[in-house]
PDB file of N, CA and C in Angstrom:
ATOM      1  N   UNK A   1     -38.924  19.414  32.607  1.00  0.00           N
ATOM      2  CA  UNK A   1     -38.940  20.417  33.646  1.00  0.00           C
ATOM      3  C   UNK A   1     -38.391  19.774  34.914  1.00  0.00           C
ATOM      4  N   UNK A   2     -37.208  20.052  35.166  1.00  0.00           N
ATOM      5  CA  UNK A   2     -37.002  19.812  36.668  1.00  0.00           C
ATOM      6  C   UNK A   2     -37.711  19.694  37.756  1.00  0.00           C
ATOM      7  N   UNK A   3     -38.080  18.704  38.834  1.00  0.00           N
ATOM      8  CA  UNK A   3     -38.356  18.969  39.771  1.00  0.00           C
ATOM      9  C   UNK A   3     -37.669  20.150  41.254  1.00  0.00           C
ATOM     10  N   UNK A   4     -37.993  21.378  41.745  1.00  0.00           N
ATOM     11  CA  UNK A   4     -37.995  22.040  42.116  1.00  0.00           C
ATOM     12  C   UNK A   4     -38.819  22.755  43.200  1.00  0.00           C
ATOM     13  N   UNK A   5     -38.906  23.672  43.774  1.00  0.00           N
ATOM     14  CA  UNK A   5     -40.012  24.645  44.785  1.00  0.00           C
ATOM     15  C   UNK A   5     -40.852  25.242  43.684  1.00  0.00           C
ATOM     16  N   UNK A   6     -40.986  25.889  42.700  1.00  0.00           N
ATOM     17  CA  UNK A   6     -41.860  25.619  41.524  1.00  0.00           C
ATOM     18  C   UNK A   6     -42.663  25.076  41.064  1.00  0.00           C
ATOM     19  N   UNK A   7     -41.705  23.882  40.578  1.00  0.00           N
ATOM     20  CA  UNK A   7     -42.665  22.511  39.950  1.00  0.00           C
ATOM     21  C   UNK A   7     -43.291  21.885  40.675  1.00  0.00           C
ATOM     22  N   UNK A   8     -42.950  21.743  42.043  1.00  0.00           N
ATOM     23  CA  UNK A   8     -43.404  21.152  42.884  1.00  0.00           C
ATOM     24  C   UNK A   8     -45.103  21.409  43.336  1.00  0.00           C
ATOM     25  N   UNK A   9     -45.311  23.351  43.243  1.00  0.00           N
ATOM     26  CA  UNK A   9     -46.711  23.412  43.375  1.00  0.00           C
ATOM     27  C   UNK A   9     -47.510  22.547  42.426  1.00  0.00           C
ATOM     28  N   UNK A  10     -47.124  22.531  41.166  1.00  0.00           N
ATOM     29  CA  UNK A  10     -48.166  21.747  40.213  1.00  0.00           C
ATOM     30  C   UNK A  10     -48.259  20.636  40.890  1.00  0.00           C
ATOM     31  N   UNK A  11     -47.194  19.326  41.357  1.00  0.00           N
ATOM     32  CA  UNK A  11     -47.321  18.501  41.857  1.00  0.00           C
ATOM     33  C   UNK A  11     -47.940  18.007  42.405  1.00  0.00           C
ATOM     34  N   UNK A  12     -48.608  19.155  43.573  1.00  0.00           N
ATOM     35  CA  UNK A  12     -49.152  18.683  44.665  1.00  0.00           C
ATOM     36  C   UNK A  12     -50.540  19.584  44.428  1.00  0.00           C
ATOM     37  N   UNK A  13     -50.981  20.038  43.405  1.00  0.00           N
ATOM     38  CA  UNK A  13     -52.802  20.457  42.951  1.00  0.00           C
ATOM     39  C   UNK A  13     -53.255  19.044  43.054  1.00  0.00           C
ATOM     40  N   UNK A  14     -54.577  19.365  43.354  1.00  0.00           N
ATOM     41  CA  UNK A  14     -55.099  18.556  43.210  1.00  0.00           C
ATOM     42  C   UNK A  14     -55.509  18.050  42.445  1.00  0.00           C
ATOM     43  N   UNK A  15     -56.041  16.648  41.770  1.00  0.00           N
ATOM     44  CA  UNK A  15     -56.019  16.048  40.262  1.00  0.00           C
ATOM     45  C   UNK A  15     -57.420  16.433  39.388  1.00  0.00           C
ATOM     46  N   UNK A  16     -57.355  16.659  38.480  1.00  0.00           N
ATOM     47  CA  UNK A  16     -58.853  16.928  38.082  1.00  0.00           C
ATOM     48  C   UNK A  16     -59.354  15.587  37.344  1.00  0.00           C
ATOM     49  N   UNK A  17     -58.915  14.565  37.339  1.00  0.00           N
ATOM     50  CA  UNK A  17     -59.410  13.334  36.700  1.00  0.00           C
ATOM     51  C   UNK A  17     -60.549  13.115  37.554  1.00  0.00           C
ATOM     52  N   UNK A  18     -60.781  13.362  38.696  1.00  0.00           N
ATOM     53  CA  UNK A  18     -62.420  12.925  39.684  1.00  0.00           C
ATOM     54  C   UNK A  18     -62.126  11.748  40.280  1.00  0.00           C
ATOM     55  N   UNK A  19     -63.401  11.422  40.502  1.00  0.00           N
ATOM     56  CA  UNK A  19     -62.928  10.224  42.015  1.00  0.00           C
ATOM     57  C   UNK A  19     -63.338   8.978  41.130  1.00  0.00           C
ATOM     58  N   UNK A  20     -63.158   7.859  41.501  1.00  0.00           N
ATOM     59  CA  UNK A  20     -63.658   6.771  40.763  1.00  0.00           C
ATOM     60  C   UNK A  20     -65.042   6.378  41.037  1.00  0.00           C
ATOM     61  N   UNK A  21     -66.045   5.645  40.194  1.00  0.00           N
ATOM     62  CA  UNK A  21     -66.567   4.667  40.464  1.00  0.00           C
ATOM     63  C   UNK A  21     -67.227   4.014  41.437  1.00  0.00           C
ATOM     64  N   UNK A  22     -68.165   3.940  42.532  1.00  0.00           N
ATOM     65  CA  UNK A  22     -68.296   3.139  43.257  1.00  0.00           C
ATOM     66  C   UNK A  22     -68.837   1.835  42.646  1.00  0.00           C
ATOM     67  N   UNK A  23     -68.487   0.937  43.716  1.00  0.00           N
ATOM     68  CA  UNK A  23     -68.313  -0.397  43.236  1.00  0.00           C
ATOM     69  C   UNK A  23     -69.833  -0.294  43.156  1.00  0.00           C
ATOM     70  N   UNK A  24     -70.640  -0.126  43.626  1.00  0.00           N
ATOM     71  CA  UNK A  24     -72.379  -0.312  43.058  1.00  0.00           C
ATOM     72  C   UNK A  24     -72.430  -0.005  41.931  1.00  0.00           C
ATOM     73  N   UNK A  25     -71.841   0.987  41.567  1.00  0.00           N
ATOM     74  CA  UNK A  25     -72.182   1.520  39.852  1.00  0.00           C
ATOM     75  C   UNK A  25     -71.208   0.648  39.324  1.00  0.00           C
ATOM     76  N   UNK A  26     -70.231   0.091  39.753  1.00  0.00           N
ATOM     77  CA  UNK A  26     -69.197  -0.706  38.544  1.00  0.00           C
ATOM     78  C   UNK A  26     -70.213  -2.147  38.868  1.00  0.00           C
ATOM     79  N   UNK A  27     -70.950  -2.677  39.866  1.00  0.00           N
ATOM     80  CA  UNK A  27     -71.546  -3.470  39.486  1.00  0.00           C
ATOM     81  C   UNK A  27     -73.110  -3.626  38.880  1.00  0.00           C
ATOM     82  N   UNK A  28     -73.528  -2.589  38.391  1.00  0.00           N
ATOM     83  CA  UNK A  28     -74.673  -2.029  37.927  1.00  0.00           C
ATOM     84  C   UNK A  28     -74.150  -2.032  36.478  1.00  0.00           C
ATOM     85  N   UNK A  29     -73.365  -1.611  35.901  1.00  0.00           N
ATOM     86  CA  UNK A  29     -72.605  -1.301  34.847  1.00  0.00           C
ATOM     87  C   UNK A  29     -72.609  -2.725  34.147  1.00  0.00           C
ATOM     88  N   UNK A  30     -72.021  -3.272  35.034  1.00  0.00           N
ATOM     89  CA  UNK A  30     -71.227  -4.942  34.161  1.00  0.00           C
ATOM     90  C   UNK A  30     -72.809  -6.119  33.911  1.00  0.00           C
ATOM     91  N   UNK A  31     -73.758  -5.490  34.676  1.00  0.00           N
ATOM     92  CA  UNK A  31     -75.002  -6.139  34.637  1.00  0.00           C
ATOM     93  C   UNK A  31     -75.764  -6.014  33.368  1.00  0.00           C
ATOM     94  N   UNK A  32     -75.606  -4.025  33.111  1.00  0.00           N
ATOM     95  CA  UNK A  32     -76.267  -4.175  31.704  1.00  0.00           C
ATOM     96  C   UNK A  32     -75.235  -4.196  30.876  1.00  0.00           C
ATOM     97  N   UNK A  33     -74.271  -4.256  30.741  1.00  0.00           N
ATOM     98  CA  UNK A  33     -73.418  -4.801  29.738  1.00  0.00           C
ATOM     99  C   UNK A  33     -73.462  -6.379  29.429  1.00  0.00           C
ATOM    100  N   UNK A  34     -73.577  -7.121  30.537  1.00  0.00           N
ATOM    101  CA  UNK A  34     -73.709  -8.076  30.391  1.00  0.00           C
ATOM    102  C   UNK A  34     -74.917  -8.515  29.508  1.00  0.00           C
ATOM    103  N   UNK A  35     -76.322  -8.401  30.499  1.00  0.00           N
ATOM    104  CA  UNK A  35     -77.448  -8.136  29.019  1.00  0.00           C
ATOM    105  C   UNK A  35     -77.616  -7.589  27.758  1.00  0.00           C
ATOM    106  N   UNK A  36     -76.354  -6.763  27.451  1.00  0.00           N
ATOM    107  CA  UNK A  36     -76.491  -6.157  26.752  1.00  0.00           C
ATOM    108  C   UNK A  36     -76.367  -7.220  25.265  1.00  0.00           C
ATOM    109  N   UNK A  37     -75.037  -7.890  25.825  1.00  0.00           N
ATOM    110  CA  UNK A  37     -73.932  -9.030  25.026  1.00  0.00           C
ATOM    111  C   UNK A  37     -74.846 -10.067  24.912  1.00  0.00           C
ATOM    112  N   UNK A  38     -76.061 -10.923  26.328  1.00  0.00           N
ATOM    113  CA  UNK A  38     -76.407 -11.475  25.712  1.00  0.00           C
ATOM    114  C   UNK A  38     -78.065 -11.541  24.893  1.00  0.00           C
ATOM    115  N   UNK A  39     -78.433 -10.529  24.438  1.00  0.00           N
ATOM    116  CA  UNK A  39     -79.813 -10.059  23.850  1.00  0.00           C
ATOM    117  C   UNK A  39     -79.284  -9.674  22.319  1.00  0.00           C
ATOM    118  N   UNK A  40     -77.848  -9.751  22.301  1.00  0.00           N
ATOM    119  CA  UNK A  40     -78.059  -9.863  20.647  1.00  0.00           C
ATOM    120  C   UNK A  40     -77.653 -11.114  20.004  1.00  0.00           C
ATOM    121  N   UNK A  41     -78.157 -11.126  18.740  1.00  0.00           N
ATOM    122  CA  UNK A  41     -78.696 -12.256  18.197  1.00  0.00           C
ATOM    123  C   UNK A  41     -77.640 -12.361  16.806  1.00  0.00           C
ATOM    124  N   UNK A  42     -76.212 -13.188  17.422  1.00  0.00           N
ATOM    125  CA  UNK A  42     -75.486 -13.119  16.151  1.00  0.00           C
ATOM    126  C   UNK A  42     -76.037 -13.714  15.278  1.00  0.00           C
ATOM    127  N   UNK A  43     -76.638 -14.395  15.126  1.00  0.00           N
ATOM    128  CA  UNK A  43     -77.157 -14.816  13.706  1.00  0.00           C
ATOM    129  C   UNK A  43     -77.858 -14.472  12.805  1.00  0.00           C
ATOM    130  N   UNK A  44     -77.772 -13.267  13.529  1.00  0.00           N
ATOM    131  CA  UNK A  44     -79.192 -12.083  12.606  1.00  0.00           C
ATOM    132  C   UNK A  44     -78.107 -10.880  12.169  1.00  0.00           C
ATOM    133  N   UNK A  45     -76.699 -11.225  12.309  1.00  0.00           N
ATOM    134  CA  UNK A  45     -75.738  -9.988  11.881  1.00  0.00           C
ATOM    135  C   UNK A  45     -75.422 -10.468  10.945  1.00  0.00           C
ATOM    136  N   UNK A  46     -75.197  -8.890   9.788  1.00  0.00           N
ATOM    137  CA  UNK A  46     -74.250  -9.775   8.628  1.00  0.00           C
ATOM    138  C   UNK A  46     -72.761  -9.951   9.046  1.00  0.00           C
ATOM    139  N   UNK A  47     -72.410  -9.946   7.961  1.00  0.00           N
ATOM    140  CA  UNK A  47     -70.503  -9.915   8.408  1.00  0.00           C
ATOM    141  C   UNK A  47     -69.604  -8.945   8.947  1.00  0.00           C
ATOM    142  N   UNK A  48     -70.019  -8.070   8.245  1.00  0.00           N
ATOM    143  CA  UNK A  48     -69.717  -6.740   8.851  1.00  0.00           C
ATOM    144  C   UNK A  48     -69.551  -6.652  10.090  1.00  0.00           C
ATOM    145  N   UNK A  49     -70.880  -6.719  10.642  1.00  0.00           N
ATOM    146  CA  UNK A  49     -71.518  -6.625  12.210  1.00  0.00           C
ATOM    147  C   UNK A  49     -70.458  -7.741  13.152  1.00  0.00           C
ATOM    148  N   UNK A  50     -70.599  -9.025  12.680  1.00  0.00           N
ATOM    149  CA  UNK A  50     -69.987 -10.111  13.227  1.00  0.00           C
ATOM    150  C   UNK A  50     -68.830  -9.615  13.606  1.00  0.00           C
ATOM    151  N   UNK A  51     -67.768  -8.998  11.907  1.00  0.00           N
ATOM    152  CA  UNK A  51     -66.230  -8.508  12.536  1.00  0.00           C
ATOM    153  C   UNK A  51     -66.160  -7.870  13.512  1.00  0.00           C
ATOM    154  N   UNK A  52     -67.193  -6.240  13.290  1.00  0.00           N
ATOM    155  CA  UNK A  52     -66.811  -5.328  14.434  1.00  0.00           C
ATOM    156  C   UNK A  52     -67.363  -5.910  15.787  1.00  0.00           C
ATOM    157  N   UNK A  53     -68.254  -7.123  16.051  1.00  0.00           N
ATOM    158  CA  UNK A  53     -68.502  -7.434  17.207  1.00  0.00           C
ATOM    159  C   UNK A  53     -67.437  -8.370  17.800  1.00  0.00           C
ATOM    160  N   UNK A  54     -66.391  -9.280  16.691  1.00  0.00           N
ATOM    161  CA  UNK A  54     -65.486  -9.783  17.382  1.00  0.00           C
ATOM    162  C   UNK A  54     -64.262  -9.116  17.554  1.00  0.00           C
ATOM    163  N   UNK A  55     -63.784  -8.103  16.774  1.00  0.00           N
ATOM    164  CA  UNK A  55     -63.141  -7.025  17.258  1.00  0.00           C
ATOM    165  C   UNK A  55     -63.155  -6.342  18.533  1.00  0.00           C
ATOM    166  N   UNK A  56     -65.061  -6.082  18.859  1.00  0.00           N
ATOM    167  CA  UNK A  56     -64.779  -5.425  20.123  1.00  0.00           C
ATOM    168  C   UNK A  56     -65.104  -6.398  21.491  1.00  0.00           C
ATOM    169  N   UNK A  57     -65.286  -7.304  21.439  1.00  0.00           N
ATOM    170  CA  UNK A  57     -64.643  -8.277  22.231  1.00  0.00           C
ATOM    171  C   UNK A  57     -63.533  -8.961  22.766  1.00  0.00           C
ATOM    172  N   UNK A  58     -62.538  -9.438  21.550  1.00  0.00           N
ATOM    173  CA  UNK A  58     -61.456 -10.229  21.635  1.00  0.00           C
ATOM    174  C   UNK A  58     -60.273  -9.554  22.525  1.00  0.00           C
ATOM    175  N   UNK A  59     -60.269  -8.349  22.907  1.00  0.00           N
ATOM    176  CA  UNK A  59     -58.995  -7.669  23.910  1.00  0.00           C
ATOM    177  C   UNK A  59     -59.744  -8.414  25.450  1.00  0.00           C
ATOM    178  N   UNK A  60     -61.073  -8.968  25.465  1.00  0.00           N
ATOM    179  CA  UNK A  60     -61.338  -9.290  26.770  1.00  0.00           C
ATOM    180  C   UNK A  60     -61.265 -10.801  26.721  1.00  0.00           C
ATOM    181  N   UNK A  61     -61.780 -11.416  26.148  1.00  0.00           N
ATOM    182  CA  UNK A  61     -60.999 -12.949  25.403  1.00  0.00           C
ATOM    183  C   UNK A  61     -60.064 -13.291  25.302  1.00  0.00           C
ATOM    184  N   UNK A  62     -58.948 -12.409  24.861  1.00  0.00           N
ATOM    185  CA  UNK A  62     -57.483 -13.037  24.652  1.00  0.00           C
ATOM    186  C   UNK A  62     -56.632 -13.162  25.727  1.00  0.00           C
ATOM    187  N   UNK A  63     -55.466 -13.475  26.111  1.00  0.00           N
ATOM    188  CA  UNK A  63     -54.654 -13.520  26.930  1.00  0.00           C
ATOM    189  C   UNK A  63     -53.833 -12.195  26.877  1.00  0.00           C
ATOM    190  N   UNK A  64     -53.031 -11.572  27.370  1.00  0.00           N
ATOM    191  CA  UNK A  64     -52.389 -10.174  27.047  1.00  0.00           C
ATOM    192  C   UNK A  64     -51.077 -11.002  26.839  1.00  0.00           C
ATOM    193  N   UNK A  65     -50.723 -10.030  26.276  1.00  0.00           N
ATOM    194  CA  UNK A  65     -49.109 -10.446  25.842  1.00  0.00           C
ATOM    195  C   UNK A  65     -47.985 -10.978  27.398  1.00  0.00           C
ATOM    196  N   UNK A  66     -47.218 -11.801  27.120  1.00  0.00           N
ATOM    197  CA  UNK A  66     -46.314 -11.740  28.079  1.00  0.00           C
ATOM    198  C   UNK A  66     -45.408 -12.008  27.445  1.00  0.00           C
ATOM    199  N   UNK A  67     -44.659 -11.767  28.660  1.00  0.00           N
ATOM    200  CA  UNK A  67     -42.963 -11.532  28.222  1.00  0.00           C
ATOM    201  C   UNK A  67     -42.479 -13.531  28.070  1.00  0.00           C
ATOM    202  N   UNK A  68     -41.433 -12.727  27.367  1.00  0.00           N
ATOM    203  CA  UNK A  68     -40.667 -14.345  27.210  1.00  0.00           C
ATOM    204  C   UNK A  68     -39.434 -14.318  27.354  1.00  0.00           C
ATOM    205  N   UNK A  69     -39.012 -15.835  28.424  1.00  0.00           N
ATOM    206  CA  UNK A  69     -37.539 -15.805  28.806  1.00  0.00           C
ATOM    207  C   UNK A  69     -36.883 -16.032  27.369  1.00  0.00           C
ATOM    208  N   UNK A  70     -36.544 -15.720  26.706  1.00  0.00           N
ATOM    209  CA  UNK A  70     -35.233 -16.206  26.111  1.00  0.00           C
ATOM    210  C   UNK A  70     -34.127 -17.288  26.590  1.00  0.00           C
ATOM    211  N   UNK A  71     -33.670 -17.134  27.565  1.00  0.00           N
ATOM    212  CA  UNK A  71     -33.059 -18.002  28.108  1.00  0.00           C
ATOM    213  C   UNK A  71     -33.661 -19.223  28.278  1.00  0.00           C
ATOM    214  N   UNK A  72     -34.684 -19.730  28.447  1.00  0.00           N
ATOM    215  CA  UNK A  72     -35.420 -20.926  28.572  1.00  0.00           C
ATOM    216  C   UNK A  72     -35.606 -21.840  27.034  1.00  0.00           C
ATOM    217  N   UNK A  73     -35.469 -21.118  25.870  1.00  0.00           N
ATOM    218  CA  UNK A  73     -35.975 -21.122  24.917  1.00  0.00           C
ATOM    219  C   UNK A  73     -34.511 -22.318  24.568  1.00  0.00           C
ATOM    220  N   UNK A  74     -34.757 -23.606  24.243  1.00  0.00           N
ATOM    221  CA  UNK A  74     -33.740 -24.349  23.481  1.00  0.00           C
ATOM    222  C   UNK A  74     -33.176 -23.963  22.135  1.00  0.00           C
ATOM    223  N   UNK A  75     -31.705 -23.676  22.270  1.00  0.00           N
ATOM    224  CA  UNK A  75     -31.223 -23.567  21.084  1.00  0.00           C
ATOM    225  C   UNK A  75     -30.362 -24.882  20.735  1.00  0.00           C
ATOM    226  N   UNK A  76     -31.069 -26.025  20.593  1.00  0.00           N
ATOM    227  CA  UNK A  76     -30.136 -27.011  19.869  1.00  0.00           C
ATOM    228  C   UNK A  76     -31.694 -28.000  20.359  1.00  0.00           C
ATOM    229  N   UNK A  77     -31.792 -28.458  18.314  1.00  0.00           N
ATOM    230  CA  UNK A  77     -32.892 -29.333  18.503  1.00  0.00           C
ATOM    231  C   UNK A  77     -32.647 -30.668  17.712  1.00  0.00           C
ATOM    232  N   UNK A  78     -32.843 -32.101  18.441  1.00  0.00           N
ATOM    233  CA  UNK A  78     -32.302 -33.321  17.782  1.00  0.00           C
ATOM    234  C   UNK A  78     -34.069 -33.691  16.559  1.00  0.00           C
ATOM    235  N   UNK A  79     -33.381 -33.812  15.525  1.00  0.00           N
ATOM    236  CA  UNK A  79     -34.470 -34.490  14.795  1.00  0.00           C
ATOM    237  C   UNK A  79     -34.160 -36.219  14.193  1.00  0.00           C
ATOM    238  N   UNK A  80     -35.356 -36.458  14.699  1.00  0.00           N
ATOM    239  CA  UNK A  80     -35.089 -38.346  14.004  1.00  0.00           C
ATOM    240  C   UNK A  80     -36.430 -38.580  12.930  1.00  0.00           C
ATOM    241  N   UNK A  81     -35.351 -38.855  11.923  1.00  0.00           N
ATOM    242  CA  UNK A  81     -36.280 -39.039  10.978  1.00  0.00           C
ATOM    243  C   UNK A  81     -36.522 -41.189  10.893  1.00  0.00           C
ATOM    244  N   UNK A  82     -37.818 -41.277  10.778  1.00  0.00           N
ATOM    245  CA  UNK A  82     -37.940 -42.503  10.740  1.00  0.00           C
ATOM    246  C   UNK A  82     -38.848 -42.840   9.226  1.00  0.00           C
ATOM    247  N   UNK A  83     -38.233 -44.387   9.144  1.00  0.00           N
ATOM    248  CA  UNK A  83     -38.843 -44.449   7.794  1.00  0.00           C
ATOM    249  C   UNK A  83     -39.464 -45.867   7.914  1.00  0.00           C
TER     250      UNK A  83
END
């Protein structure tokens, strides 16, 4: 849809997503989450439990993807073999 005198009213409604968060409740939040993570008792999970608990962890554990120069990347590699 083109932008236009039209489209433009939608544009400018106001958003219905709501307001965010105040930081008291985002730090109220991360408190019992935090207790939450540490009051359970992996060693009392079977395997099951273990996967889906390192599943839903590891996106906050890992590093996120980044980009990679290519250009940096050596294309010509000397090997010495010693005997």
């Amino acid at each position: 849809m083109p932008f236009n005198s039209e489209s433009a009213v939608f544009g400018g409604q106001t958003s219905k997503s709501g307001k965010s968060l105040s930081q008291e409740i985002k730090y109220q939040l991360t408190n019992v989450a935090e207790d939450l993570i540490k009051s359970i008792e992996i060693t009392s999970l079977n395997d099951r439990d273990k996967i889906a608990y390192l599943k839903a962890i590891m996106p906050f554990i890992m590093p996120k993807n980044e980009s990679i120069d290519f250009n940096q990347i050596p294309t010509e590699f000397q090997i010495e073999i010693i005997k």
